[in-house]
C-alpha atoms as a PDB file:
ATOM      1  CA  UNK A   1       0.000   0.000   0.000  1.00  0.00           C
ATOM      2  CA  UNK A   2       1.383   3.736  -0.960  1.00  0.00           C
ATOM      3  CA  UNK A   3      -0.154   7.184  -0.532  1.00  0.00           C
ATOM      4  CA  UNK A   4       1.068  10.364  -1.766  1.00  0.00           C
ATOM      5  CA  UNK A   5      -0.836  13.241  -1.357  1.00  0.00           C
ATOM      6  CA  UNK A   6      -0.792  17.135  -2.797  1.00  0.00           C
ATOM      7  CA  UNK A   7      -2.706  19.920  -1.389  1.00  0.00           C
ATOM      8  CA  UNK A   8      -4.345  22.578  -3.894  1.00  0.00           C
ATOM      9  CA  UNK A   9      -5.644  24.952  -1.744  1.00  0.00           C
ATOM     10  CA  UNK A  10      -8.278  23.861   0.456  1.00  0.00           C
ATOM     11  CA  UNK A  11      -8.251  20.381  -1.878  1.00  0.00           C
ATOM     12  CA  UNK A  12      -6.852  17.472  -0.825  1.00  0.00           C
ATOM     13  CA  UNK A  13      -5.470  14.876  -4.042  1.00  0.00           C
ATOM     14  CA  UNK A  14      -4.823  11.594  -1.901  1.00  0.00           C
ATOM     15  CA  UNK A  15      -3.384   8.945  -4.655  1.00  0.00           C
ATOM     16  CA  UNK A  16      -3.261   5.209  -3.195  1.00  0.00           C
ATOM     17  CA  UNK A  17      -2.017   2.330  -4.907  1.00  0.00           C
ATOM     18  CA  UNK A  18      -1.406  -1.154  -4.206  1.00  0.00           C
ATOM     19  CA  UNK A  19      -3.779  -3.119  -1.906  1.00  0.00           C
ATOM     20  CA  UNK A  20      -6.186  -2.107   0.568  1.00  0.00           C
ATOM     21  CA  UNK A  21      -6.890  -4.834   2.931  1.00  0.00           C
ATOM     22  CA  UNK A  22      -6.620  -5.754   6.894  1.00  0.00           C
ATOM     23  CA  UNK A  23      -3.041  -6.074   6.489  1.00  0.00           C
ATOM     24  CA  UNK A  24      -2.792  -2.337   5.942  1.00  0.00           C
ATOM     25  CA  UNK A  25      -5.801  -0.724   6.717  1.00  0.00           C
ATOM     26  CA  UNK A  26      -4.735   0.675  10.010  1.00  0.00           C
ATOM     27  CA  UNK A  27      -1.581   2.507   7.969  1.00  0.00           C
ATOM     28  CA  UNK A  28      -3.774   4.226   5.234  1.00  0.00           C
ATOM     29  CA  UNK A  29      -6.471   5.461   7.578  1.00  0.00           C
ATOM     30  CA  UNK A  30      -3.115   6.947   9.816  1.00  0.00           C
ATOM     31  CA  UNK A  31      -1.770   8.473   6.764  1.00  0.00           C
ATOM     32  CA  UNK A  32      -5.339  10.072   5.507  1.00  0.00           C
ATOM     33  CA  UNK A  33      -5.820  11.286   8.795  1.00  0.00           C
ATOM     34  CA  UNK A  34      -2.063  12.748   8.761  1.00  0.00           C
ATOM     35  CA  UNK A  35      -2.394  14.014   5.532  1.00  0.00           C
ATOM     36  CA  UNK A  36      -5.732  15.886   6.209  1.00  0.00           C
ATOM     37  CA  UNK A  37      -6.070  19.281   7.995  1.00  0.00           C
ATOM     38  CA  UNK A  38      -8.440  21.564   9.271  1.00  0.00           C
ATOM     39  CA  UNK A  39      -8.769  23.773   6.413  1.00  0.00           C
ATOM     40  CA  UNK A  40      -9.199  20.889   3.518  1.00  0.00           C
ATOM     41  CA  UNK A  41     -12.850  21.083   2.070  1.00  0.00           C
ATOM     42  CA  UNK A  42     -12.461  18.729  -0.321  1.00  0.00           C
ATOM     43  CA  UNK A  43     -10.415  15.078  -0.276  1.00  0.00           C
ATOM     44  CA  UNK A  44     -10.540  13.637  -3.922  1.00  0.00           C
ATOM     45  CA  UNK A  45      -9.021   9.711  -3.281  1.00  0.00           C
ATOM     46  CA  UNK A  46      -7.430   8.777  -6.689  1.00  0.00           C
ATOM     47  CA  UNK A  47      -7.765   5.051  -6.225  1.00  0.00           C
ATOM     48  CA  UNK A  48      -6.081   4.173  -9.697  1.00  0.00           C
ATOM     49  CA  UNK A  49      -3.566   2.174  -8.945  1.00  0.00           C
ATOM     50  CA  UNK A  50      -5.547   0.642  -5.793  1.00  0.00           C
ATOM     51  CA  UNK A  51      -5.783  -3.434  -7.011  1.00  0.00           C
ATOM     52  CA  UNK A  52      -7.829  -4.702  -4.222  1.00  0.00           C
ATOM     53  CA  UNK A  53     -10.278  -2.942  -1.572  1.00  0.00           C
ATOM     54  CA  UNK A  54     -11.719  -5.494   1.415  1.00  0.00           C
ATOM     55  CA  UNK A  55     -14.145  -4.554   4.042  1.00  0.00           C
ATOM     56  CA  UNK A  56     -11.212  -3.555   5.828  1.00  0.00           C
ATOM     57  CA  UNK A  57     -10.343  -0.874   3.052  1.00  0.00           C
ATOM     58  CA  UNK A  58     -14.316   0.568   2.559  1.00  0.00           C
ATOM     59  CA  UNK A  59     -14.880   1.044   6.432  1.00  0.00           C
ATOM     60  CA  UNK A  60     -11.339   3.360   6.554  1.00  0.00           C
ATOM     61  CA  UNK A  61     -13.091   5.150   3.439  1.00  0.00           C
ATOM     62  CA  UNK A  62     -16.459   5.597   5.140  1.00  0.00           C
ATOM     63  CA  UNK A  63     -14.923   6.546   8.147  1.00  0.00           C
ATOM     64  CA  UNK A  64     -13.391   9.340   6.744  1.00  0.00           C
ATOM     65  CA  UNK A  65     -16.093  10.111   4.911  1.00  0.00           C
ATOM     66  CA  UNK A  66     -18.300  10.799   7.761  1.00  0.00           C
ATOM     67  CA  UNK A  67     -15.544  12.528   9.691  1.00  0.00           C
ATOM     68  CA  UNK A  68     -15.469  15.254   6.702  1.00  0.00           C
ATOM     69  CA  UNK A  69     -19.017  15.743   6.769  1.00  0.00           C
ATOM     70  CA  UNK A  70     -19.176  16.451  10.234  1.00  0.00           C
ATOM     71  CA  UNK A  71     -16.356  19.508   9.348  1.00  0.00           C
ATOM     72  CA  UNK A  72     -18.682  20.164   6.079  1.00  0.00           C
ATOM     73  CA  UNK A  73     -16.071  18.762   3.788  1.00  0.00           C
ATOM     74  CA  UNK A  74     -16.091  16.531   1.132  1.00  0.00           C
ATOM     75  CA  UNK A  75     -14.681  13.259  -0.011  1.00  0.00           C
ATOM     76  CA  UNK A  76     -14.941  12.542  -3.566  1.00  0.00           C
ATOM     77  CA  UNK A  77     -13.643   9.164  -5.260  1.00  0.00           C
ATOM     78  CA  UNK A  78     -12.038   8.771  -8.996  1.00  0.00           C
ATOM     79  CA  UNK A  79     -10.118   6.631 -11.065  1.00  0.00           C
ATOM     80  CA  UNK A  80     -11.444   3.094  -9.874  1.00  0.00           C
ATOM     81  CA  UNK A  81     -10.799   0.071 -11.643  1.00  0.00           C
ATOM     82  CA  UNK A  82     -13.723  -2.241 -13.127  1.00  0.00           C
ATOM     83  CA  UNK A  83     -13.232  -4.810 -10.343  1.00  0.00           C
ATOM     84  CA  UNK A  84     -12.684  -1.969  -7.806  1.00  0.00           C
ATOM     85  CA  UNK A  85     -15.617   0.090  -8.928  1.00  0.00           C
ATOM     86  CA  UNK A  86     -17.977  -3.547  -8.602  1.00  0.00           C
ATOM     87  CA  UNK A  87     -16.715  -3.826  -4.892  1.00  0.00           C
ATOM     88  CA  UNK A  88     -18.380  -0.228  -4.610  1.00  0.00           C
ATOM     89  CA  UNK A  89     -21.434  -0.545  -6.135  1.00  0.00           C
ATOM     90  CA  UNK A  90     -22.515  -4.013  -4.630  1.00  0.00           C
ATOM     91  CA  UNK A  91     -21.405  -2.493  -1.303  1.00  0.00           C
ATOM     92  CA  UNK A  92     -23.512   0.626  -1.664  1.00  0.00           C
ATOM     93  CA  UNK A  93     -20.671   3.450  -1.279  1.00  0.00           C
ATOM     94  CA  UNK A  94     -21.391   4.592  -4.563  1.00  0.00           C
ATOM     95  CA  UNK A  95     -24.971   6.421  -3.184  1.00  0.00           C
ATOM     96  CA  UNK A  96     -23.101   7.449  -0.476  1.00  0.00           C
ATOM     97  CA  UNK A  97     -19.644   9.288  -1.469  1.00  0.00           C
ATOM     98  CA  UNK A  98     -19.718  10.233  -5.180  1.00  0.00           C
ATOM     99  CA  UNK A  99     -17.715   8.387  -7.588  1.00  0.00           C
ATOM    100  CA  UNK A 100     -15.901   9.827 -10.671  1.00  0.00           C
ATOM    101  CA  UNK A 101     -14.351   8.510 -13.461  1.00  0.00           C
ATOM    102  CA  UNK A 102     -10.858  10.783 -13.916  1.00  0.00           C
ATOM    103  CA  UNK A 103      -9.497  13.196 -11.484  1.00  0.00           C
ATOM    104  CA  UNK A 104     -10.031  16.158 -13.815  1.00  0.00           C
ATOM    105  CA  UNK A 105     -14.094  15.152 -13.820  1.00  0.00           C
ATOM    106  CA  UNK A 106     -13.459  14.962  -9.793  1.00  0.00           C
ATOM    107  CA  UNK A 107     -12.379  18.570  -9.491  1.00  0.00           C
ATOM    108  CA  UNK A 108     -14.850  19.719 -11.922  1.00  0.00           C
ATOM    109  CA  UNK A 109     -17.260  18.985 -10.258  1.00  0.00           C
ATOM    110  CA  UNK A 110     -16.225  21.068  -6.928  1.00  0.00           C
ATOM    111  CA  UNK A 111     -17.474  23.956  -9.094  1.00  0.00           C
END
């Protein structure tokens, strides 16, 4: 599992890559919650290169999802892979934290 992560402003770009599982949950949701301050309104996860998400993985992502709502700020998804993007949908995330195909379609629709 890697993370790198580039602030524009008050957005957060959070790229991960590799798997997300219960082997390594624990380290991503320490580096998100590193990597995030007070005045980020928006966290865009680029989840390209992510090859795997478990249960493990999506409960670190809705976690952090509902801790930036409660600070009215956003967490937008992009780049997911076919079997990635499945995991989403059959799990429901997709109604709950929008989902976008490319990064640039992510930040375009900040407004």
């Amino acid at each position: 599992m890697e993370i790198n992560t580039e602030r524009e402003g008050t957005l957060l770009v959070a790229r991960a890559g590799g798997r997300l599982d219960s082997i390594n949950a624990r380290e991503f949701d320490d580096a998100l919650k590193s990597a995030i301050s007070d005045s980020d309104q928006v966290l865009i996860m680029d989840l390209e290169k992510v090859s795997y998400v478990s249960s493990a993985g999506l409960r670190v992502i809705l976690l952090t999802a509902k801790t930036l709502q409660q600070r009215s700020a956003k967490l937008l998804i992009c780049s997911l892979a076919e079997p990635i993007r499945e995991v989403f949908e059959i799990s429901g995330f997709d109604k709950i934290i929008p989902i976008h195909a490319n990064l640039g379609e992510a930040k375009a629709s900040i407004g």
